[in-house]
C-alpha atoms as a PDB file:
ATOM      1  CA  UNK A   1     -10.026  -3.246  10.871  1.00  0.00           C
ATOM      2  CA  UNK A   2      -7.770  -0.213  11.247  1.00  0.00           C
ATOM      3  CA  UNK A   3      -5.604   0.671  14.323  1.00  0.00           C
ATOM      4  CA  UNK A   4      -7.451   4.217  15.982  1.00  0.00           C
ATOM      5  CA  UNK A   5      -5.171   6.460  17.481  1.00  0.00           C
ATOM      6  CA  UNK A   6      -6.047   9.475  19.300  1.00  0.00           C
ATOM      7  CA  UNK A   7      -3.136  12.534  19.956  1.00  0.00           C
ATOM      8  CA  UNK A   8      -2.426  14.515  23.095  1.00  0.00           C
ATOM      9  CA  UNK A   9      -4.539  17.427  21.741  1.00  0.00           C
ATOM     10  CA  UNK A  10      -7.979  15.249  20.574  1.00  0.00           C
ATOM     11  CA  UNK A  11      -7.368  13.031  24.004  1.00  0.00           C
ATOM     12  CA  UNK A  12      -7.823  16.681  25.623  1.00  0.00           C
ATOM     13  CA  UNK A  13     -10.404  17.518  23.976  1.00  0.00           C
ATOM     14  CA  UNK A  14     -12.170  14.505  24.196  1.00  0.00           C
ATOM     15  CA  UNK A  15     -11.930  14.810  28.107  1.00  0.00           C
ATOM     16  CA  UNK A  16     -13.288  18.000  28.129  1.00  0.00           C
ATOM     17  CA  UNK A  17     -16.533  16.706  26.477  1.00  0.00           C
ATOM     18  CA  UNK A  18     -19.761  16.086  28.268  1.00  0.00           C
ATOM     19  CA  UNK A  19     -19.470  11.908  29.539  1.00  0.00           C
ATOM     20  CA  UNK A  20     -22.478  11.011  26.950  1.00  0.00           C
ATOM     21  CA  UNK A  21     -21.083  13.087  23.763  1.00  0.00           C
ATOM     22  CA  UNK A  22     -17.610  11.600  24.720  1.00  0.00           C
ATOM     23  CA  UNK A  23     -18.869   7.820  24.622  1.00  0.00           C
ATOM     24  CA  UNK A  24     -20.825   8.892  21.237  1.00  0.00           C
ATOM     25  CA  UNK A  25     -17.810  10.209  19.398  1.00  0.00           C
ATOM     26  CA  UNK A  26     -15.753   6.700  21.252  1.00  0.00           C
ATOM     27  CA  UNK A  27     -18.207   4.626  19.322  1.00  0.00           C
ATOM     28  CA  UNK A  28     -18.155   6.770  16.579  1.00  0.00           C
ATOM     29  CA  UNK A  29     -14.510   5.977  16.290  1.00  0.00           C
ATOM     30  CA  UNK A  30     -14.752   2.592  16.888  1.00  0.00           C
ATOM     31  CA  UNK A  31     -17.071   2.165  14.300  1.00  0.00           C
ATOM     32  CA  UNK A  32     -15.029   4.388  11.840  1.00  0.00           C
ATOM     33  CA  UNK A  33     -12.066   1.655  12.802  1.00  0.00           C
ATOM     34  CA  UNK A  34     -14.362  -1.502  11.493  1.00  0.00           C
ATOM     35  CA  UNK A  35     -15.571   0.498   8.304  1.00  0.00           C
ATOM     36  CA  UNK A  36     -13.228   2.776   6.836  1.00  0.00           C
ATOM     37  CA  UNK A  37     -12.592   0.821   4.325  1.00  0.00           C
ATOM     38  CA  UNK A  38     -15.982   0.382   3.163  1.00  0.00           C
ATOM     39  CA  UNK A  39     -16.855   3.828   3.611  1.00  0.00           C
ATOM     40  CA  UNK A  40     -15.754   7.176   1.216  1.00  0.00           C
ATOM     41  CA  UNK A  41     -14.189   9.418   3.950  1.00  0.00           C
ATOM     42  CA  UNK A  42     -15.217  13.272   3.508  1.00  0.00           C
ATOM     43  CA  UNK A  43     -11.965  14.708   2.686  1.00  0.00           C
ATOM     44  CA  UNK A  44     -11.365  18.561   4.132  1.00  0.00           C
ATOM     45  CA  UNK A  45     -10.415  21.553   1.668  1.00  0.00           C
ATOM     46  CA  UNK A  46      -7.659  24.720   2.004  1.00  0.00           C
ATOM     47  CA  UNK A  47      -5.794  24.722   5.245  1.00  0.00           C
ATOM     48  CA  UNK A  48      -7.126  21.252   6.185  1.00  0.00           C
ATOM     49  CA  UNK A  49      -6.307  19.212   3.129  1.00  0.00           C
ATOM     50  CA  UNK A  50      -4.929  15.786   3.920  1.00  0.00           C
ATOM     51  CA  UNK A  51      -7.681  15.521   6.818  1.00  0.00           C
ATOM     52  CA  UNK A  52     -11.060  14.006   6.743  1.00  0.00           C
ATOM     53  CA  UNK A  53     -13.890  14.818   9.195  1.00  0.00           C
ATOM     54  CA  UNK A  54     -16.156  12.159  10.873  1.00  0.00           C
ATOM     55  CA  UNK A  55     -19.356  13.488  11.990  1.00  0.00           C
ATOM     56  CA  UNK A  56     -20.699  13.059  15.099  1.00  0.00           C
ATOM     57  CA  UNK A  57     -24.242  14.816  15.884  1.00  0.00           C
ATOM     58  CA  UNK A  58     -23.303  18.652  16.590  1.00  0.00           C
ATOM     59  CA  UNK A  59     -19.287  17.253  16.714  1.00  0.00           C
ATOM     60  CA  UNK A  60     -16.998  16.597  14.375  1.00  0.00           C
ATOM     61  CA  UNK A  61     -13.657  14.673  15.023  1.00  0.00           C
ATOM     62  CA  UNK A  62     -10.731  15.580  12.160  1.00  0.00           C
ATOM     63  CA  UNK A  63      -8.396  12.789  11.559  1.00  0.00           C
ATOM     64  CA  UNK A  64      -5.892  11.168   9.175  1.00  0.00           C
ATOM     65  CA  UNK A  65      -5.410   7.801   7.634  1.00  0.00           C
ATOM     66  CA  UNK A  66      -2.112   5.319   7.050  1.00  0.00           C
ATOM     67  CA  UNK A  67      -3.437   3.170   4.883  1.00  0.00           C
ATOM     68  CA  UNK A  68      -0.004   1.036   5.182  1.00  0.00           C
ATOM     69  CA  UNK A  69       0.298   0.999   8.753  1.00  0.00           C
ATOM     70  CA  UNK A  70      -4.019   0.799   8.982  1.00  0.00           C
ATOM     71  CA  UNK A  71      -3.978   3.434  11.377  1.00  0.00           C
ATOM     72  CA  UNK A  72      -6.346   6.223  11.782  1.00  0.00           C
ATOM     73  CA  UNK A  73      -4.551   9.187  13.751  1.00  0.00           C
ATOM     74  CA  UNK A  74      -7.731  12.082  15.766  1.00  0.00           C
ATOM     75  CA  UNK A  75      -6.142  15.119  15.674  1.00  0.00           C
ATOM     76  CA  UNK A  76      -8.849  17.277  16.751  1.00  0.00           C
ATOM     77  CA  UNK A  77     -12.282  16.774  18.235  1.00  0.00           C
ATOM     78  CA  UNK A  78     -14.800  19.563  18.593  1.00  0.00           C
ATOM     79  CA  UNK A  79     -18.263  21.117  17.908  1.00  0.00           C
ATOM     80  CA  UNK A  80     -18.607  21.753  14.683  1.00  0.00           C
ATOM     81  CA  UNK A  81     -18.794  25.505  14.556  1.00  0.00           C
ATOM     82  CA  UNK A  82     -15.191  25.826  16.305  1.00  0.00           C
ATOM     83  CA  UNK A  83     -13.550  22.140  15.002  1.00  0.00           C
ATOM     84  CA  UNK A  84     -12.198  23.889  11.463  1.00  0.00           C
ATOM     85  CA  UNK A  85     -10.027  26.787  13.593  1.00  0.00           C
ATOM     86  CA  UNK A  86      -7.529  24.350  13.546  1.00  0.00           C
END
């Protein structure tokens, strides 16, 4: 099981989230944590290279992983027609 770290910025967003899509993309995460390394991760393109989006319904959350460490950093959460201005 990884380590799931969410930054300042995603922690924001997050909180700015209606209460039930915010305890989706929580257990979305959590689950993400238990199976990440079961799972092939969809890797972004172009300006977001090195990140890897977890969908969510309508949301997306765009995140990292340390697979030394077994951390997964959330950089961003969002909808999904404004997550990939980032």
């Amino acid at each position: 099981m990884y380590q799931v770290i969410v930054l300042p910025k995603a922690l924001k967003d997050l909180s700015n989230l209606d209460k039930s899509i915010a305890k989706r993309v929580t257990d979305k995460l959590m689950w993400l944590s238990d199976k990440i390394e079961t799972i092939n991760p969809l890797a972004l393109k172009s300006n977001l290279s090195g990140f890897y989006k977890l969908k969510i319904g309508g949301y997306r959350a765009l995140y990292d992983i340390d697979h030394i460490k077994k951390i997964i950093y959330v950089h961003k959460i969002g909808h999904r027609k404004e997550i990939y201005k980032y």
